[in-house]
N, C-alpha and C. Protein backbone atom coordinates (compact mmCIF):
# COMPACT_ATOMS: atom_id res chain seq x y z
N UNK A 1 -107.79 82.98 110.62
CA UNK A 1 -107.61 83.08 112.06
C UNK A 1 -107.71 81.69 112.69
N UNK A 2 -106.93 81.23 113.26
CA UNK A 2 -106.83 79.96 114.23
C UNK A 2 -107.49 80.63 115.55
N UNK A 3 -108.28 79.08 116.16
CA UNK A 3 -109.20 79.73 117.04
C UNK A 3 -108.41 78.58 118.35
N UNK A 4 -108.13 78.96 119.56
CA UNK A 4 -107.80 78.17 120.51
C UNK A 4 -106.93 79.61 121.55
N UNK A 5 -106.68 78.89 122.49
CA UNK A 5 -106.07 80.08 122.85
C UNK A 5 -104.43 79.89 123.45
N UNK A 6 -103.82 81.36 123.26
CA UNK A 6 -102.60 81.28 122.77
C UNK A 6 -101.86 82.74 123.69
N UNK A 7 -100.41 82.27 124.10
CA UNK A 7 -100.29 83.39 125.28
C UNK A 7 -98.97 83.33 124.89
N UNK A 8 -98.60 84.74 125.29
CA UNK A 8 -96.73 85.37 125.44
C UNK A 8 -96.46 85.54 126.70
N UNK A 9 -95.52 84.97 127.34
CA UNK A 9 -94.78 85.10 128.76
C UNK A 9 -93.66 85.34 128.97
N UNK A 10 -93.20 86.65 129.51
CA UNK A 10 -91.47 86.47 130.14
C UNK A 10 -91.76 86.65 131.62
N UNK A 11 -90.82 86.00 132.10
CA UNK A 11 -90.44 86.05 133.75
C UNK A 11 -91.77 86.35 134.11
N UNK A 12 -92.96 84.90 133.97
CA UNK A 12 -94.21 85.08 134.80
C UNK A 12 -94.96 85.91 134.67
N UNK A 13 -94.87 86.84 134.14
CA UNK A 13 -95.65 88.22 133.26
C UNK A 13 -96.25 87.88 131.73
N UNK A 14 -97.98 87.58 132.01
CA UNK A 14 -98.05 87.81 130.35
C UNK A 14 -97.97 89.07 129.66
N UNK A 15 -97.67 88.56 128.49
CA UNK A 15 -97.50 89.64 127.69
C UNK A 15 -98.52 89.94 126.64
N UNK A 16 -99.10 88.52 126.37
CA UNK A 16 -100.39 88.75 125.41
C UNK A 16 -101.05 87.37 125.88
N UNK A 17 -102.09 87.58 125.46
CA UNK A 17 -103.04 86.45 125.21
C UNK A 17 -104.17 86.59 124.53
N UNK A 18 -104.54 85.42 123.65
CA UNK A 18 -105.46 85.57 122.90
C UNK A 18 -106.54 84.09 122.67
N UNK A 19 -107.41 84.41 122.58
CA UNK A 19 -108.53 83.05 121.73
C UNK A 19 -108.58 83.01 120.27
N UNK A 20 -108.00 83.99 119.29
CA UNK A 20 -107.48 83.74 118.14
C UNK A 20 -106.31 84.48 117.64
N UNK A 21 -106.17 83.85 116.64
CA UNK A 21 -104.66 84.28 116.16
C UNK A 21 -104.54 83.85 115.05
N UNK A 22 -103.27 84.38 113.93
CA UNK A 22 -102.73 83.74 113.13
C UNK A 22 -101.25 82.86 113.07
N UNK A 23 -100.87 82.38 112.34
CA UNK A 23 -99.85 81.53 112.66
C UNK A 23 -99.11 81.67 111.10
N UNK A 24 -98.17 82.35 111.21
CA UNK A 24 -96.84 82.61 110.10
C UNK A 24 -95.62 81.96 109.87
N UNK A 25 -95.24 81.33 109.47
CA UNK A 25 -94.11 80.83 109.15
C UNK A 25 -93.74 79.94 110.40
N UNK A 26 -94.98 79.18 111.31
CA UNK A 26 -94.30 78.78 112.61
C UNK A 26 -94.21 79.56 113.80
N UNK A 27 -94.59 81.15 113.35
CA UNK A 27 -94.95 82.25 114.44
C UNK A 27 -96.22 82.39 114.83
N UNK A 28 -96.56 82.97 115.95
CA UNK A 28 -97.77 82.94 116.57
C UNK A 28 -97.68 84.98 116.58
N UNK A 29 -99.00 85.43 115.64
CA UNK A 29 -99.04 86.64 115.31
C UNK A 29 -100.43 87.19 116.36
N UNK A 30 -99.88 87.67 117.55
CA UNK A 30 -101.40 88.22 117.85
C UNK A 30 -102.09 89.27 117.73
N UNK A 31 -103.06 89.31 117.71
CA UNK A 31 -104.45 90.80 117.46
C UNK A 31 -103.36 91.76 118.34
N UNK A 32 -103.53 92.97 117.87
CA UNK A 32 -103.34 94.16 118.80
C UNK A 32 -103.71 94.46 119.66
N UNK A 33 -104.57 94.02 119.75
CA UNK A 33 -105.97 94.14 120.86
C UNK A 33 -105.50 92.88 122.46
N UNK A 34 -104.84 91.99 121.58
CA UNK A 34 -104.44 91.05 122.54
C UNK A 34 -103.10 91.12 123.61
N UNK A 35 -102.17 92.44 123.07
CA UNK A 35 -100.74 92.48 123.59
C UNK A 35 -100.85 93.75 124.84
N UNK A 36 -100.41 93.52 125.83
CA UNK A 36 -100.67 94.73 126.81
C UNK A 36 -99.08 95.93 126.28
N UNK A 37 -99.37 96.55 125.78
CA UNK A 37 -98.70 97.36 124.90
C UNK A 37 -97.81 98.25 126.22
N UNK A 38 -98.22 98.18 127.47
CA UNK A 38 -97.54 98.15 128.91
C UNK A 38 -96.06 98.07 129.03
N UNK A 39 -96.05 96.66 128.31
CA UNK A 39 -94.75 96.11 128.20
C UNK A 39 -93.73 96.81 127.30
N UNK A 40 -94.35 96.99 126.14
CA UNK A 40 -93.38 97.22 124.87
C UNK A 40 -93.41 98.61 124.10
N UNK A 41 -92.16 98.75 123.98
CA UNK A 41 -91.54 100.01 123.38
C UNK A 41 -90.85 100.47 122.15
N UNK A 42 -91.54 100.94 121.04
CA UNK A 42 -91.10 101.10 119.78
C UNK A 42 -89.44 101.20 119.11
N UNK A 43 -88.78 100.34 118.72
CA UNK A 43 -87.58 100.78 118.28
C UNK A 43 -87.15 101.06 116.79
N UNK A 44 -86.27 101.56 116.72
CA UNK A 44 -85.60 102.26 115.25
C UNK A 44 -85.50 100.64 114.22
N UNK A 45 -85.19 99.27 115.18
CA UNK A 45 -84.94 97.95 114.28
C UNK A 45 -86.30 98.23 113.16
N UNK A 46 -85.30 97.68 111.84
CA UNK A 46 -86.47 96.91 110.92
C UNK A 46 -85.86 95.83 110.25
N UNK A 47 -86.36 95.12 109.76
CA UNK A 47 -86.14 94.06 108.79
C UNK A 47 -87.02 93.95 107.88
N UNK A 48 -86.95 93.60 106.49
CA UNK A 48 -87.29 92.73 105.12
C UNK A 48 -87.81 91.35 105.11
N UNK A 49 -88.81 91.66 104.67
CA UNK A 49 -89.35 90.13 104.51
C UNK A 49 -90.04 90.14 102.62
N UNK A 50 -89.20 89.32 101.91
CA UNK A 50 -89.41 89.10 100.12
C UNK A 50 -90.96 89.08 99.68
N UNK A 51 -91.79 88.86 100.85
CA UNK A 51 -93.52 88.63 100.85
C UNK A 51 -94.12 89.23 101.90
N UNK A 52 -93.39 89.11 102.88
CA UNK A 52 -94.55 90.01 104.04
C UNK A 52 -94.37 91.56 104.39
N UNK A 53 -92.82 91.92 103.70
CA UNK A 53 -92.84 93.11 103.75
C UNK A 53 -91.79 93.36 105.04
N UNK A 54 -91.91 94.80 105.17
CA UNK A 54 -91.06 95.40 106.13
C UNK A 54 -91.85 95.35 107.76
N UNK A 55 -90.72 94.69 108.76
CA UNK A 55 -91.41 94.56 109.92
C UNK A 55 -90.74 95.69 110.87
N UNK A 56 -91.39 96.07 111.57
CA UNK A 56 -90.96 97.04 112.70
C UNK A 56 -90.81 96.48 114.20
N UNK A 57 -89.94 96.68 115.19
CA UNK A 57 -90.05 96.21 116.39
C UNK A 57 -90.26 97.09 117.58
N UNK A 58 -90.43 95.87 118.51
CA UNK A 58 -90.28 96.56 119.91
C UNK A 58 -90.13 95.73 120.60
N UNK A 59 -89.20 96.56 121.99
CA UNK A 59 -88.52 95.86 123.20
C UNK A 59 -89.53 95.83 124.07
N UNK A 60 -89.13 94.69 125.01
CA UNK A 60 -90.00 94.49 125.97
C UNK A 60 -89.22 94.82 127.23
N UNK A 61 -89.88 95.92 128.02
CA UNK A 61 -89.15 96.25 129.18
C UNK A 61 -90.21 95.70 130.65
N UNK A 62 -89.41 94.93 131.09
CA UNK A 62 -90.02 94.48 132.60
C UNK A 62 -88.84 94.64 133.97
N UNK A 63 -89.28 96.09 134.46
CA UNK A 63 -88.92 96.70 135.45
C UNK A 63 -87.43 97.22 135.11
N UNK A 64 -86.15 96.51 135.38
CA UNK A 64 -85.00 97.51 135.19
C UNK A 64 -84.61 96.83 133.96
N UNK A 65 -84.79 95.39 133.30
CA UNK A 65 -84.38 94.55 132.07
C UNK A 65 -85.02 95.29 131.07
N UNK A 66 -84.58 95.38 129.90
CA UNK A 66 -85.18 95.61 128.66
C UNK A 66 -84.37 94.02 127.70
N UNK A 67 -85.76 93.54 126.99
CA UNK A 67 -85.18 92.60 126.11
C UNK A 67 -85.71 93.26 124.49
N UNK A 68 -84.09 93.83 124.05
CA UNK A 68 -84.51 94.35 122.86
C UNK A 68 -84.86 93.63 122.03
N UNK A 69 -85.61 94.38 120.72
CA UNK A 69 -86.15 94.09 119.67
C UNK A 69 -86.56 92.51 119.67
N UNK A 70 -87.54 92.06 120.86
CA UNK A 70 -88.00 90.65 121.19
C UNK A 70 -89.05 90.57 120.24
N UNK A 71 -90.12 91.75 119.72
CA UNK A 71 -91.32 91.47 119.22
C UNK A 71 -90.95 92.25 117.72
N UNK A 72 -92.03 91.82 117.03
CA UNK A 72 -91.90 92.19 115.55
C UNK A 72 -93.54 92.04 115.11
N UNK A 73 -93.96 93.34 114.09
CA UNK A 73 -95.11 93.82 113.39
C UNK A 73 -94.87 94.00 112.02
N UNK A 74 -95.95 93.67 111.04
CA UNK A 74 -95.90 94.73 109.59
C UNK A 74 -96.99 95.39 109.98
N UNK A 75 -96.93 96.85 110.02
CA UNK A 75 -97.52 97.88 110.01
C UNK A 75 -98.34 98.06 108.51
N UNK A 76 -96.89 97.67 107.16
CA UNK A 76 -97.96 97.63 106.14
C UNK A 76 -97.63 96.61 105.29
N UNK A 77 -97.77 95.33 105.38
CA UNK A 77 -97.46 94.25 105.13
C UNK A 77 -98.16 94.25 103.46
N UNK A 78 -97.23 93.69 102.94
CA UNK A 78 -97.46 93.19 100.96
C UNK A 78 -99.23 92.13 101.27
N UNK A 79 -99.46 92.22 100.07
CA UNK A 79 -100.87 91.62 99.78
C UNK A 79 -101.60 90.39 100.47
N UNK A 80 -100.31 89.45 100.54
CA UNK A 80 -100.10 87.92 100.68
C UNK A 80 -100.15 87.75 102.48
N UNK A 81 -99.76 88.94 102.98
CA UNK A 81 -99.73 88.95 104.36
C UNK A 81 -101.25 89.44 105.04
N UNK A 82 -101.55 90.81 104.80
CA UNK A 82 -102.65 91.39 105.25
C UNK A 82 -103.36 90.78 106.43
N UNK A 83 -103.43 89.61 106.35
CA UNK A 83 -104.05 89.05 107.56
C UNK A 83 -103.41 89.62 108.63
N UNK A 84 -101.81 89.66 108.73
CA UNK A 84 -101.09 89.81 110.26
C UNK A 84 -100.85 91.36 110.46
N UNK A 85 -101.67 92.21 109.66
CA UNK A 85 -100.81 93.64 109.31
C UNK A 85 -101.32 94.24 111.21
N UNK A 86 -100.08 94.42 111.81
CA UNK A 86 -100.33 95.12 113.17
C UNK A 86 -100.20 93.96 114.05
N UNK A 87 -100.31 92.42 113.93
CA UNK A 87 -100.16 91.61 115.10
C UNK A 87 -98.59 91.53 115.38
N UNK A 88 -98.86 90.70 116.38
CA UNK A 88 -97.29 90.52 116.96
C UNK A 88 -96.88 89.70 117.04
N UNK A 89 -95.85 89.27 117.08
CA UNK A 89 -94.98 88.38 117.03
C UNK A 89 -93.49 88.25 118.02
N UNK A 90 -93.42 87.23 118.49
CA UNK A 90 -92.46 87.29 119.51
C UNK A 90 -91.25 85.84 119.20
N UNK A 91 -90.33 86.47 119.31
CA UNK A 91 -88.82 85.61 119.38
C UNK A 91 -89.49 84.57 120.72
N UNK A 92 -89.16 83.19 120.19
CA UNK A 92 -89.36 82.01 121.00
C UNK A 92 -88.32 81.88 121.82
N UNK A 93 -86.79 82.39 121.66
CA UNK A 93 -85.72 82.12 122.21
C UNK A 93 -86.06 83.45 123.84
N UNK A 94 -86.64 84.12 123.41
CA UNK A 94 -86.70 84.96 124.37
C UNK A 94 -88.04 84.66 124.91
N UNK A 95 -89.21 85.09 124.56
CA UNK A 95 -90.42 85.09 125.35
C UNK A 95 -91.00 83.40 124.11
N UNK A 96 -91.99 83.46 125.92
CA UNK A 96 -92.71 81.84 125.84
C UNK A 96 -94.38 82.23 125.39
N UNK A 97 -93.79 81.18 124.19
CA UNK A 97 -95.39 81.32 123.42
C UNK A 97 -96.05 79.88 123.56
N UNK A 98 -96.85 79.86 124.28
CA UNK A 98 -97.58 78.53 124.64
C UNK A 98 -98.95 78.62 123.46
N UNK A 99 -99.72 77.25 123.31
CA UNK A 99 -100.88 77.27 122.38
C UNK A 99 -101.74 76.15 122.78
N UNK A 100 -102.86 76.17 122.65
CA UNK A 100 -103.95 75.29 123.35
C UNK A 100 -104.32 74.67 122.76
């Protein structure tokens, strides 16, 4: 766990924030505990990952916009991962992940 603190933003709305976290491949994975789950809505997307396993997503809807499949989870992530199993992860091109 990296300790500092670390936040998700679209259009002036956080979306998470946290005082720890992990950090994946250059991604910023936060606690569950840290994402206002308010925002985001389970979708059918998945993807493959050769080590971390199968990730599941969800869109982030703020008011009439939905930005699909912006965030990504392993629910049951391979051995090597476990640390991030359930945090989140957010597309940089879409939502702003700042770090302290």
């Amino acid at each position: 766990m990296v300790k500092g603190k670390a936040t998700a933003t679209v259009s002036g709305r956080t979306i998470a924030e946290t005082d720890e976290y992990e950090i994946v491949e250059g991604n910023v994975y936060f606690p569950p505990s840290s994402v206002n789950m308010s925002y985001l809505s389970k979708t059918d997307h998945s993807t493959h990952c050769p080590w971390k396993g199968d990730a599941s997503y969800y869109s982030i809807n703020l008011d009439k916009t939905e930005l699909k499949n912006a965030a990504w989870y392993y629910p049951e992530p391979k051995e090597k991962a476990v640390n991030i199993k359930d945090h989140v992860a957010f597309y940089k091109n879409i939502v702003t992940v700042t770090k302290e």
